[in-house]
PDB file of N, CA and C in Angstrom:
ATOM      1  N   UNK A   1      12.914   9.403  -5.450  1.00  0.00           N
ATOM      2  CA  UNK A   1      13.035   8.992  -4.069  1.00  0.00           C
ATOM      3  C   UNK A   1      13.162   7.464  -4.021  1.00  0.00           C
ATOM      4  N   UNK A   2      14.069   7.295  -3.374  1.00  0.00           N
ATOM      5  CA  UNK A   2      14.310   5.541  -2.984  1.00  0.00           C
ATOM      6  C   UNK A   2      13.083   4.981  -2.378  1.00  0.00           C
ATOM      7  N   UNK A   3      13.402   3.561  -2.115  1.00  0.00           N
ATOM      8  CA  UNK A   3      12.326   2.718  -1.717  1.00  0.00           C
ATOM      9  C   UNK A   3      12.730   2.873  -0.314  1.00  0.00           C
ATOM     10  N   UNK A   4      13.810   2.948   0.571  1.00  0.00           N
ATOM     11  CA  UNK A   4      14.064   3.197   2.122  1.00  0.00           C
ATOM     12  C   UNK A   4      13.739   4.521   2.206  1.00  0.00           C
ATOM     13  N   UNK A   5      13.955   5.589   1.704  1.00  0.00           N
ATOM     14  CA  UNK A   5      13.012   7.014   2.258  1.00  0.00           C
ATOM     15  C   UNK A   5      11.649   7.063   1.984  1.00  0.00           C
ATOM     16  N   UNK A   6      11.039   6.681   1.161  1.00  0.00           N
ATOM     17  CA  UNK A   6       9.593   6.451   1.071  1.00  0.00           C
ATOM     18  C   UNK A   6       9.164   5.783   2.484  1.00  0.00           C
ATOM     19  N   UNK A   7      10.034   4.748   2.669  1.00  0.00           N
ATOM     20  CA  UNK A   7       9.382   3.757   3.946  1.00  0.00           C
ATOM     21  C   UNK A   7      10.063   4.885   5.223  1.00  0.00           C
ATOM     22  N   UNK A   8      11.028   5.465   5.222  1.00  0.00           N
ATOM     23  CA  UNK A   8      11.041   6.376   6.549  1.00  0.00           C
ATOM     24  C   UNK A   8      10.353   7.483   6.754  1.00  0.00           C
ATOM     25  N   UNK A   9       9.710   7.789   5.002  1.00  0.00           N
ATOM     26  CA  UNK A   9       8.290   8.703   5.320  1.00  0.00           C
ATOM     27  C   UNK A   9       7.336   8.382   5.747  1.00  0.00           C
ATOM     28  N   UNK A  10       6.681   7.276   5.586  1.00  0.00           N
ATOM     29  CA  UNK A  10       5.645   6.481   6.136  1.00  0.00           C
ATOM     30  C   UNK A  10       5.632   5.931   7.117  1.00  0.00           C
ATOM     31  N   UNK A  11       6.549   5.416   7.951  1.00  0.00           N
ATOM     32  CA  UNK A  11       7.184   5.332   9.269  1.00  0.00           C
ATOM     33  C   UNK A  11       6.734   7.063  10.552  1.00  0.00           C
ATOM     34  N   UNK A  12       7.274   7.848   9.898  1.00  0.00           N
ATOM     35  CA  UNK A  12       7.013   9.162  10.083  1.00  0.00           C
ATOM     36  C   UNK A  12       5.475   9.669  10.313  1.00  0.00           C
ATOM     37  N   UNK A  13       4.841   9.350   9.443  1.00  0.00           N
ATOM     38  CA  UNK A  13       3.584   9.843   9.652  1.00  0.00           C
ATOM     39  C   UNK A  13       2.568   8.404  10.328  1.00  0.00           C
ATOM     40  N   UNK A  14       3.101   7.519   9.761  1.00  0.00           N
ATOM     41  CA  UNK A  14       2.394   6.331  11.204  1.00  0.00           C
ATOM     42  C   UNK A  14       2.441   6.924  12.156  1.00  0.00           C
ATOM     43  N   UNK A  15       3.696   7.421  12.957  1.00  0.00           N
ATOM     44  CA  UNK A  15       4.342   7.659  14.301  1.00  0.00           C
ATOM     45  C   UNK A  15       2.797   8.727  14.897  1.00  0.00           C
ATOM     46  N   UNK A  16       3.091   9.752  13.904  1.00  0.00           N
ATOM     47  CA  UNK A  16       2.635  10.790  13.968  1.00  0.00           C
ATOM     48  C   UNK A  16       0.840   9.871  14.039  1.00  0.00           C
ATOM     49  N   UNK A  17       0.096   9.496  13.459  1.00  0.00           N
ATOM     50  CA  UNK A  17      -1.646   9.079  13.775  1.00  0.00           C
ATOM     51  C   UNK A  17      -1.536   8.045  15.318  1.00  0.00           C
ATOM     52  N   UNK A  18      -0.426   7.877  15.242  1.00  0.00           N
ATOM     53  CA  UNK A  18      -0.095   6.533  16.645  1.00  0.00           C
ATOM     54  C   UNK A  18      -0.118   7.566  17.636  1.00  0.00           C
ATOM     55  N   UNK A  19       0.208   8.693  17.954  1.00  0.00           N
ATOM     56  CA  UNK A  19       0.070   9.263  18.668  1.00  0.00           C
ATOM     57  C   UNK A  19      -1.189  10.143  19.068  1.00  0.00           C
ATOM     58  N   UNK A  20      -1.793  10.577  17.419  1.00  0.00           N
ATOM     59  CA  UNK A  20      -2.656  11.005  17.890  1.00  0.00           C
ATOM     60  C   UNK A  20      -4.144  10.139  18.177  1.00  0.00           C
ATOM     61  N   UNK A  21      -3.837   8.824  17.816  1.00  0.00           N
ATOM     62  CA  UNK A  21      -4.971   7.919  18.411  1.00  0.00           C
ATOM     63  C   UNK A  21      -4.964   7.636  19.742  1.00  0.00           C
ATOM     64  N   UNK A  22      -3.687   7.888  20.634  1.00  0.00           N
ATOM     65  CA  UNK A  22      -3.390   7.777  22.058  1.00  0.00           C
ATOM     66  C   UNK A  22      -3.647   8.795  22.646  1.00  0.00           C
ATOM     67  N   UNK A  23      -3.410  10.063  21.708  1.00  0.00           N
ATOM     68  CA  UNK A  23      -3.995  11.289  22.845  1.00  0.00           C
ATOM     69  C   UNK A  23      -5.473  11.269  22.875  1.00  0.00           C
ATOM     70  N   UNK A  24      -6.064  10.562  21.798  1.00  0.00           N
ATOM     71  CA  UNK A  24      -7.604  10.739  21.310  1.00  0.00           C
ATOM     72  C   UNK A  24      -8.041   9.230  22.642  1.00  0.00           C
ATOM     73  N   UNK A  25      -7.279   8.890  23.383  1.00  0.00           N
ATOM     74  CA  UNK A  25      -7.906   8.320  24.413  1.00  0.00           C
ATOM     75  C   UNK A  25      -7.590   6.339  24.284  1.00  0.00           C
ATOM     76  N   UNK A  26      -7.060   6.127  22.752  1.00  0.00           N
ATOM     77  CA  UNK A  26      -6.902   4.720  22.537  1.00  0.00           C
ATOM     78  C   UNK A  26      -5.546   4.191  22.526  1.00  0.00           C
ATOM     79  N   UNK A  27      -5.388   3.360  21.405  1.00  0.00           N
ATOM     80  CA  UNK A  27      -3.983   2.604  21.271  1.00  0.00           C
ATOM     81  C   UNK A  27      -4.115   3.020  19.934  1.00  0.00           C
ATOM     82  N   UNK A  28      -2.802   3.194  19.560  1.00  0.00           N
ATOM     83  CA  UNK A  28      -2.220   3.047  18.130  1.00  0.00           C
ATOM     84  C   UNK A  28      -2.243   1.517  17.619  1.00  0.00           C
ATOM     85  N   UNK A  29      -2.971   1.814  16.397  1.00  0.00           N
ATOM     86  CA  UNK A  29      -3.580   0.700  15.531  1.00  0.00           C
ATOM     87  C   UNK A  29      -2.809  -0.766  15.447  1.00  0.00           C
ATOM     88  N   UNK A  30      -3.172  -1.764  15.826  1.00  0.00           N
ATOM     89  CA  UNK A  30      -2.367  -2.485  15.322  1.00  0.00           C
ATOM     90  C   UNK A  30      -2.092  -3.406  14.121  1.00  0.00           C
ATOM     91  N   UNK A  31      -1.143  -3.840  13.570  1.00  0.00           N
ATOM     92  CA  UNK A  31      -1.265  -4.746  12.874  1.00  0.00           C
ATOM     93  C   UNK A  31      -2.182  -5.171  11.604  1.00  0.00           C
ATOM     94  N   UNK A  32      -3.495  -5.695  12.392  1.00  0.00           N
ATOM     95  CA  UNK A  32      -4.821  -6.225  12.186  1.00  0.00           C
ATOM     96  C   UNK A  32      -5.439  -5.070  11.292  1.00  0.00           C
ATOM     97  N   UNK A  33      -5.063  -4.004  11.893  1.00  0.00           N
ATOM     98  CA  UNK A  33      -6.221  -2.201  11.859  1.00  0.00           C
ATOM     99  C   UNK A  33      -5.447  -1.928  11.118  1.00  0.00           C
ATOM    100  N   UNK A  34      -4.209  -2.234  10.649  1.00  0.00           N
ATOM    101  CA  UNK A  34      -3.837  -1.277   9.500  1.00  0.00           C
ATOM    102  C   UNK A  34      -3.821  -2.012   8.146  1.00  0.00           C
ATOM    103  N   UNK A  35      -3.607  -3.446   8.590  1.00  0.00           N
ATOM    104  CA  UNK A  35      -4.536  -4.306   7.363  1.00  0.00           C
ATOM    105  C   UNK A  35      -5.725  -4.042   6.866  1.00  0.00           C
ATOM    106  N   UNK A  36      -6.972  -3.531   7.992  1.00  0.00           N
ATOM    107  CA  UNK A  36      -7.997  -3.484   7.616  1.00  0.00           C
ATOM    108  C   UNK A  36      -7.835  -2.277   6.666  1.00  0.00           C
ATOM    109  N   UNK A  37      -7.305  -0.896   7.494  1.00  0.00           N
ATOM    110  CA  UNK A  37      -7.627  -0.072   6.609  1.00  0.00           C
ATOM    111  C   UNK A  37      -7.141  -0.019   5.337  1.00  0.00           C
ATOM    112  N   UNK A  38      -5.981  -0.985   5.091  1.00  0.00           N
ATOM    113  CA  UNK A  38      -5.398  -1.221   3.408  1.00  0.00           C
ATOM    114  C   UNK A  38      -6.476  -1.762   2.615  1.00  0.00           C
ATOM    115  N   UNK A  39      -7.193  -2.583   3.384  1.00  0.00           N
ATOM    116  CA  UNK A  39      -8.228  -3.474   2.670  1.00  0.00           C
ATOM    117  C   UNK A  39      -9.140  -2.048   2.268  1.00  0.00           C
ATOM    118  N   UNK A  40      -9.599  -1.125   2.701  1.00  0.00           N
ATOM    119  CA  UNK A  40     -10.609  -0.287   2.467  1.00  0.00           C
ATOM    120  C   UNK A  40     -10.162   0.475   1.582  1.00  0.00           C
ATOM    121  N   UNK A  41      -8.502   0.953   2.013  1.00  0.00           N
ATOM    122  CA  UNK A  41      -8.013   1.721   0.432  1.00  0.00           C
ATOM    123  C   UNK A  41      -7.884   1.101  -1.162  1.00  0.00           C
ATOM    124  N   UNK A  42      -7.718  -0.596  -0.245  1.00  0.00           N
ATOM    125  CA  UNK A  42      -7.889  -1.311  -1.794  1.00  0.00           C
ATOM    126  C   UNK A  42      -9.481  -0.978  -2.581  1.00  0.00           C
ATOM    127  N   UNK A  43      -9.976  -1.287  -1.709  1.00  0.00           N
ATOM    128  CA  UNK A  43     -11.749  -1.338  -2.220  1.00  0.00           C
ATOM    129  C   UNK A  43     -11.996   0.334  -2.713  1.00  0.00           C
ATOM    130  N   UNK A  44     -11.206   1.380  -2.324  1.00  0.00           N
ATOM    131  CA  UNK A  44     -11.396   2.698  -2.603  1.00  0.00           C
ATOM    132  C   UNK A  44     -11.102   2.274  -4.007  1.00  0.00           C
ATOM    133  N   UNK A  45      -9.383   1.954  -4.595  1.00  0.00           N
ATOM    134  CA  UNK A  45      -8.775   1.673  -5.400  1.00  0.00           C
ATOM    135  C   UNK A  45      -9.452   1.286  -6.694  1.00  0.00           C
ATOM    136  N   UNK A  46     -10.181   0.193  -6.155  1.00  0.00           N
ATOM    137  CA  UNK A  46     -11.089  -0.842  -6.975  1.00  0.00           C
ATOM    138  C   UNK A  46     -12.258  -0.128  -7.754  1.00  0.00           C
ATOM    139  N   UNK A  47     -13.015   0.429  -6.810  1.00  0.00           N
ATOM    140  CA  UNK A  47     -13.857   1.599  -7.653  1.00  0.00           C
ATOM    141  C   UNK A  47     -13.404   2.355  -8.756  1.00  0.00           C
ATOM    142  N   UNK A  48     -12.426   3.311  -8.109  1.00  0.00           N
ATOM    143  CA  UNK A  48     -11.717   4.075  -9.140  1.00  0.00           C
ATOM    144  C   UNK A  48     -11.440   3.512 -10.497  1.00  0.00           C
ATOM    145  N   UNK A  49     -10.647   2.408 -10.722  1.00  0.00           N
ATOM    146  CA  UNK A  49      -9.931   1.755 -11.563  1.00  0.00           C
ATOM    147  C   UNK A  49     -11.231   1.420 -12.293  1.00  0.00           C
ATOM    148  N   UNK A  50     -12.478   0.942 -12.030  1.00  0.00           N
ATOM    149  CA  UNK A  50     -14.227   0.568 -11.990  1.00  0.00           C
ATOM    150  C   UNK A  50     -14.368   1.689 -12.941  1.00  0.00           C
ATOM    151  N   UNK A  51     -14.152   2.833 -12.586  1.00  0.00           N
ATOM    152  CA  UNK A  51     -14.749   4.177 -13.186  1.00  0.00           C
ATOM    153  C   UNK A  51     -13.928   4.286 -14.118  1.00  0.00           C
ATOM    154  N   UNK A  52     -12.750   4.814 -14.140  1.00  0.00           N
ATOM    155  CA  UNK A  52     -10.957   4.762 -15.796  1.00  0.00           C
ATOM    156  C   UNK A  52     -12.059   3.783 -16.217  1.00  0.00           C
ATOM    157  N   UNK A  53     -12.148   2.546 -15.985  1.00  0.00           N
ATOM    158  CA  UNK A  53     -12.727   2.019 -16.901  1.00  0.00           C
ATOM    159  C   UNK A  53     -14.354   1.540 -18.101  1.00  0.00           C
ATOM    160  N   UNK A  54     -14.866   2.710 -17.538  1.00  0.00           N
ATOM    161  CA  UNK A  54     -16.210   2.950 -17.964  1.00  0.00           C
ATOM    162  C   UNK A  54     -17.162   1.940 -16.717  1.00  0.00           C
ATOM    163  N   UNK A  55     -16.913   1.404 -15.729  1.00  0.00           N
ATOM    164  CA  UNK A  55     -17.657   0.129 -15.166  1.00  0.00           C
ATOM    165  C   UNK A  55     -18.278   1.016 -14.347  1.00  0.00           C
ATOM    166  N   UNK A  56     -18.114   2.618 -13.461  1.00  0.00           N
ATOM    167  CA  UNK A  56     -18.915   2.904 -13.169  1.00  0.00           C
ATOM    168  C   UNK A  56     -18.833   4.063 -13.241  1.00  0.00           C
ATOM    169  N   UNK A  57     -19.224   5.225 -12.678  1.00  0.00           N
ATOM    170  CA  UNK A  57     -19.649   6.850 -12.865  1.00  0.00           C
ATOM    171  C   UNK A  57     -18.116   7.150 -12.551  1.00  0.00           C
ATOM    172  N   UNK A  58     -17.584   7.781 -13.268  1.00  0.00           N
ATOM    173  CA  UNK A  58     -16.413   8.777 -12.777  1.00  0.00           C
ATOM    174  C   UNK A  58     -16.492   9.979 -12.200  1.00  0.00           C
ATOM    175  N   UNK A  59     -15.827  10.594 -11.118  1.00  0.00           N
ATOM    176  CA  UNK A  59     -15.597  11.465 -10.439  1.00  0.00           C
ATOM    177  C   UNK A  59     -14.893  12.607 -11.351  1.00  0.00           C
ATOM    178  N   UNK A  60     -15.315  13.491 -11.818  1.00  0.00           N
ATOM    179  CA  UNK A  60     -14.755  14.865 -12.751  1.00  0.00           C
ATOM    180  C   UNK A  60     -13.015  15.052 -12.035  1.00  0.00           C
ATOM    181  N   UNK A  61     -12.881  14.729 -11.065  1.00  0.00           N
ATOM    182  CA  UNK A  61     -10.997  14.629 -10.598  1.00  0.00           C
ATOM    183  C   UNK A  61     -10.698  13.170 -10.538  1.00  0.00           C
ATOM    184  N   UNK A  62     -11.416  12.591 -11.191  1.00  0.00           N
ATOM    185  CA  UNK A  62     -10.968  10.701 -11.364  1.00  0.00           C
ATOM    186  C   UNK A  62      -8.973  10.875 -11.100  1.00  0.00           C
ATOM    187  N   UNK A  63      -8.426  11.036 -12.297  1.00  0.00           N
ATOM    188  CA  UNK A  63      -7.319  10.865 -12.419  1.00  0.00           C
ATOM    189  C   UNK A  63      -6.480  11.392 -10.759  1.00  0.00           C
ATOM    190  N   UNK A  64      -6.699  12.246 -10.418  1.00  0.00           N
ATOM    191  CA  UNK A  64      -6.457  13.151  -9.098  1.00  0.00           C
ATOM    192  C   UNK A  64      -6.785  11.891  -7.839  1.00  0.00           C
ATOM    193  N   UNK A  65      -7.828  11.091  -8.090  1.00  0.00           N
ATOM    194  CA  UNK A  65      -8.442  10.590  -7.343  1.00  0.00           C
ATOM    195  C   UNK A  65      -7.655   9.242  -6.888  1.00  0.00           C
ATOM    196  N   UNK A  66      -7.301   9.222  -8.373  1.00  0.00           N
ATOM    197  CA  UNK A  66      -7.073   7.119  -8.468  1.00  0.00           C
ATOM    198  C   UNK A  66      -5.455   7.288  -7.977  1.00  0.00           C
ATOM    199  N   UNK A  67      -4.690   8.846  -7.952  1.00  0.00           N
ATOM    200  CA  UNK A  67      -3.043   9.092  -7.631  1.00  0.00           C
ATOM    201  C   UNK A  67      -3.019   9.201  -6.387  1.00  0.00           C
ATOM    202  N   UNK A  68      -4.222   9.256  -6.048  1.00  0.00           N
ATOM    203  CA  UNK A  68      -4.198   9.822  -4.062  1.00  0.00           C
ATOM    204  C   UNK A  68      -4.333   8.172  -3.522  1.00  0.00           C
ATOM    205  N   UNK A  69      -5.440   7.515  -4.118  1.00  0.00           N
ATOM    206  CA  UNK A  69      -5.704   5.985  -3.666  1.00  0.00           C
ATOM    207  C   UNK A  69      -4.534   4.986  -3.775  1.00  0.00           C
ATOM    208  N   UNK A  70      -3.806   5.145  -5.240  1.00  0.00           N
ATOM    209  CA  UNK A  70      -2.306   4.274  -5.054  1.00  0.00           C
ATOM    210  C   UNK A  70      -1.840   5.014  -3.952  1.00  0.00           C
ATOM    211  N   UNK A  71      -1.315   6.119  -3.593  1.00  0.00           N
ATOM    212  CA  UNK A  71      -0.605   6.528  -2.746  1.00  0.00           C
ATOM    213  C   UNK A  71      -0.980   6.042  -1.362  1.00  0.00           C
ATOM    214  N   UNK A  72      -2.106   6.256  -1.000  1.00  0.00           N
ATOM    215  CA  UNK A  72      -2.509   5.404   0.170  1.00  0.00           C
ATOM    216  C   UNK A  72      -2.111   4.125   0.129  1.00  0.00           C
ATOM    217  N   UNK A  73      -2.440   3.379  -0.746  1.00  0.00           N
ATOM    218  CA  UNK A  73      -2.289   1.580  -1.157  1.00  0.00           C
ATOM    219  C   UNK A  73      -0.383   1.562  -0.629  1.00  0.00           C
ATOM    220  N   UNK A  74       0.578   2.295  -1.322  1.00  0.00           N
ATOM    221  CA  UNK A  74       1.687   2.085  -1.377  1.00  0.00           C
ATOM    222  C   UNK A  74       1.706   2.344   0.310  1.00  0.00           C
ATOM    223  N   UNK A  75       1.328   3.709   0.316  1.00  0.00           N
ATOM    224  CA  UNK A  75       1.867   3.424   2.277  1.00  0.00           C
ATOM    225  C   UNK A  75       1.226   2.726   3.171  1.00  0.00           C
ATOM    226  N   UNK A  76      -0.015   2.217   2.814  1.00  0.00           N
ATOM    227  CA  UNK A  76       0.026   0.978   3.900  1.00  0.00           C
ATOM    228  C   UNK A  76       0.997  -0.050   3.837  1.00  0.00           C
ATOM    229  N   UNK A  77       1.062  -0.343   2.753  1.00  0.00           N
ATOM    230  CA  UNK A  77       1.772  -1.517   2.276  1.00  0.00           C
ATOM    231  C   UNK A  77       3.422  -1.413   3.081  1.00  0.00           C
ATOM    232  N   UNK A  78       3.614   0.063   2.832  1.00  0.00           N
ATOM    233  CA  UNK A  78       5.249   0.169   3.614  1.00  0.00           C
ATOM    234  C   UNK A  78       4.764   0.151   5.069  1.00  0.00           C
ATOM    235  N   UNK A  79       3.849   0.805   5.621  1.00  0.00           N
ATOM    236  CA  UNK A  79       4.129   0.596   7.354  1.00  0.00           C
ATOM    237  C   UNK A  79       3.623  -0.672   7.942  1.00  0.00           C
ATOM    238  N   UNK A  80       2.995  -1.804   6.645  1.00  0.00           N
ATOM    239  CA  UNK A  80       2.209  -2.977   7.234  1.00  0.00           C
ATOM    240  C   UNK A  80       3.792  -4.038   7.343  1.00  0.00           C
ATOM    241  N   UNK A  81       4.677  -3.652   6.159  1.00  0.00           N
ATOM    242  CA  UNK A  81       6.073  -3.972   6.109  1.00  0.00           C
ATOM    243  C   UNK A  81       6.740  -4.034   7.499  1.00  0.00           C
ATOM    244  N   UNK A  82       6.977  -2.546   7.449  1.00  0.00           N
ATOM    245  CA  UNK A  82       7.628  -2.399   8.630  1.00  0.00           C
ATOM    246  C   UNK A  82       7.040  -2.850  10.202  1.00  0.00           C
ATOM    247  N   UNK A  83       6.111  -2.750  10.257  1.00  0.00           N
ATOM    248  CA  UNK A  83       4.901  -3.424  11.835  1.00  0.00           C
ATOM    249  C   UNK A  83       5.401  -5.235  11.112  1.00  0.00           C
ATOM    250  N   UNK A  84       5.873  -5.164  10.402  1.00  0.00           N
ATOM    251  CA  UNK A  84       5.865  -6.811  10.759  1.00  0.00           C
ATOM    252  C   UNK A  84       7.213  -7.349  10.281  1.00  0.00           C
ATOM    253  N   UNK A  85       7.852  -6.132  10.425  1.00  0.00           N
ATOM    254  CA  UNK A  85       9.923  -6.623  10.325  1.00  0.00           C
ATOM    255  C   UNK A  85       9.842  -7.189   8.845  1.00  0.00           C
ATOM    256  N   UNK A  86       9.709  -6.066   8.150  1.00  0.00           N
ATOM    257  CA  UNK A  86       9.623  -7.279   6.384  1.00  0.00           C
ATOM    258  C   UNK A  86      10.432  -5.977   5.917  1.00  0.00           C
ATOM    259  N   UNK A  87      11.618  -6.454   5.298  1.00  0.00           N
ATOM    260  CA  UNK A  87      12.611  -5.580   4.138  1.00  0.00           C
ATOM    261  C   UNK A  87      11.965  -5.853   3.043  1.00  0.00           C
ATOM    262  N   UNK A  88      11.078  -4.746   2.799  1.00  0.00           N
ATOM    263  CA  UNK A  88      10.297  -4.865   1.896  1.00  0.00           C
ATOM    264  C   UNK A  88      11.350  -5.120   0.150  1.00  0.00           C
ATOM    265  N   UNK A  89      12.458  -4.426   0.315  1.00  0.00           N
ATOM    266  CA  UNK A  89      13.281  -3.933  -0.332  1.00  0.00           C
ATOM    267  C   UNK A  89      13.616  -5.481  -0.976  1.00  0.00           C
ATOM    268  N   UNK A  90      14.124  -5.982   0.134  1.00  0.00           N
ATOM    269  CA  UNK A  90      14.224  -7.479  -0.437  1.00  0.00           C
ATOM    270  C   UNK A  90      13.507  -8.316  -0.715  1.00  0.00           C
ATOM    271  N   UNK A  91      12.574  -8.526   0.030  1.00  0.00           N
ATOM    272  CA  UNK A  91      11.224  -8.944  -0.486  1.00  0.00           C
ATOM    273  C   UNK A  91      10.911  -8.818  -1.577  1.00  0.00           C
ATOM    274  N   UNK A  92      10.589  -7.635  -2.307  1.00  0.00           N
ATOM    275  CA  UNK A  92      10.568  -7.575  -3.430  1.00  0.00           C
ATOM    276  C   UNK A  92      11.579  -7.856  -4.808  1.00  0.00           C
ATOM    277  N   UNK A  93      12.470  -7.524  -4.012  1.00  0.00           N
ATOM    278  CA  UNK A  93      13.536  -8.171  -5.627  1.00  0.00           C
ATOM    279  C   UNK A  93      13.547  -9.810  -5.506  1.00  0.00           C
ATOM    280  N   UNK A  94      13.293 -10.501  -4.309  1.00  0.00           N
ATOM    281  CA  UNK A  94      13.345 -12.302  -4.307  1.00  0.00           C
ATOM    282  C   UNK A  94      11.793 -12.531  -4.917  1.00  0.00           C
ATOM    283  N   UNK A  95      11.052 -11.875  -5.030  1.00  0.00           N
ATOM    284  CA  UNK A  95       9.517 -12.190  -5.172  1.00  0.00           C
ATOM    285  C   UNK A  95      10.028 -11.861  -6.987  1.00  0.00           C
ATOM    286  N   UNK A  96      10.573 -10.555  -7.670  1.00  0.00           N
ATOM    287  CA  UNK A  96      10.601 -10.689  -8.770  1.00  0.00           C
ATOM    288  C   UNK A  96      11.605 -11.905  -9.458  1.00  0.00           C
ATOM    289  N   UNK A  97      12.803 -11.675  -8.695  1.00  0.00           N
ATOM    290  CA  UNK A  97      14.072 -12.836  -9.220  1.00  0.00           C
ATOM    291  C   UNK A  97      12.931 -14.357  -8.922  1.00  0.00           C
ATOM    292  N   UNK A  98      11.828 -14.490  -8.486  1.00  0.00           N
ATOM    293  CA  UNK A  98      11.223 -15.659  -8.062  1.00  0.00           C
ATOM    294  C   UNK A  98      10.455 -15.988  -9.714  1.00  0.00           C
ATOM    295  N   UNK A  99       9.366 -15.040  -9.772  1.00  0.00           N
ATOM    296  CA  UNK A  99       8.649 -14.460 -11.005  1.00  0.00           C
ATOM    297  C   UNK A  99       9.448 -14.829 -13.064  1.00  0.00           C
ATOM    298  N   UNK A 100      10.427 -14.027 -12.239  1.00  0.00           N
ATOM    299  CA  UNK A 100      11.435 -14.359 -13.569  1.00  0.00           C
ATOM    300  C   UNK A 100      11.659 -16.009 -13.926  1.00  0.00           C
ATOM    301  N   UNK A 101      11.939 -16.339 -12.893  1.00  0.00           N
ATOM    302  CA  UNK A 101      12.937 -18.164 -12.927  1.00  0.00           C
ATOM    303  C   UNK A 101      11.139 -18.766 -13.420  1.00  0.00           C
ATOM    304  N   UNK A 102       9.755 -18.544 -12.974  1.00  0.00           N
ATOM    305  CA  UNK A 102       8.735 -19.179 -13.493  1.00  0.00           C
ATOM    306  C   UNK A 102       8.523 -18.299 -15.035  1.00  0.00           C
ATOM    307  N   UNK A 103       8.859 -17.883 -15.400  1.00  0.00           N
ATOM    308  CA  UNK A 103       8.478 -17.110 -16.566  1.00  0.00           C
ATOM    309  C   UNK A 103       9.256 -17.629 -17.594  1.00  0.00           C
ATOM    310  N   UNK A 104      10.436 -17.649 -17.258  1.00  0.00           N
ATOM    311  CA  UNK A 104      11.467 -18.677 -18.097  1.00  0.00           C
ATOM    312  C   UNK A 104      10.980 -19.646 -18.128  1.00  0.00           C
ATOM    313  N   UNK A 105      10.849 -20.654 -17.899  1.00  0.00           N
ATOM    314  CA  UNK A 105      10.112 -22.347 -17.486  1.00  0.00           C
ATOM    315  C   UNK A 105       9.137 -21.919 -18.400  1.00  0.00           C
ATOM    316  N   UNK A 106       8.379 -21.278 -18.293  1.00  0.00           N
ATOM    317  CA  UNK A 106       6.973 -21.247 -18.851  1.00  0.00           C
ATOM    318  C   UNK A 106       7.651 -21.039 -20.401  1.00  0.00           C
ATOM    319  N   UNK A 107       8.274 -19.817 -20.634  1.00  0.00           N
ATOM    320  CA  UNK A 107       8.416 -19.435 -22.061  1.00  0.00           C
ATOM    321  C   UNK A 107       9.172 -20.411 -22.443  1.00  0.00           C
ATOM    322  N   UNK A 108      10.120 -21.693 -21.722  1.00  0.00           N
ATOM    323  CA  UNK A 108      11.242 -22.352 -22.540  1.00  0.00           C
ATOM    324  C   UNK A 108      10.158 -23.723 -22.675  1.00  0.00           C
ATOM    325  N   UNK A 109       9.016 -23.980 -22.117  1.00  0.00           N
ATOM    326  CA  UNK A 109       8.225 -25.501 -22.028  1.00  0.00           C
ATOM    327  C   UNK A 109       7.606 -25.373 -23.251  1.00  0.00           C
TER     328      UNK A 109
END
């Protein structure tokens, strides 16, 4: 799956909790709230990766565990994209073509 259908899946099911936080009486999250909750899937993340690595108790579905937490991590990351007009698509290849040009420098100094 491409990097633009991944983000029109996640687009998709935003739509879909945006609504049901409005029928549940509020506003669909903004911005701020879906940062936060990335921040919490990171800190989920962080544990996990804690545990793979002997640092703390593992969960008997660890591996199961730590594929569900990237997956969360990746779709915030696409609908925090999209809530803030970012081609992630490009973004990311100027952030690596950025990466590369310091990596050279470094390996040619």
């Amino acid at each position: 799956m491409h990097l633009a259908e991944l983000s029109r899946r996640a687009r998709e099911i935003r739509a879909r909790y945006a609504a049901l936080e409005t029928a549940r009486g509020g506003a669909p999250w903004s911005r701020a709230e879906l940062a936060q909750g990335f921040v919490g899937d990171v800190g989920a993340l962080m544990k996990l990766v804690m545990a793979r690595e002997g640092r703390r108790e593992a969960p008997p579905d660890l591996d199961a565990r730590l594929a569900h937490e990237l997956a969360d991590c990746l779709w915030s990351v696409l609908v925090l994209a999209d809530a803030c007009g970012i081609d992630l698509e490009q973004a990311f290849l100027a952030t690596m073509d950025e990466l590369e040009r310091k990596l050279a420098a470094r390996e040619t100094a």
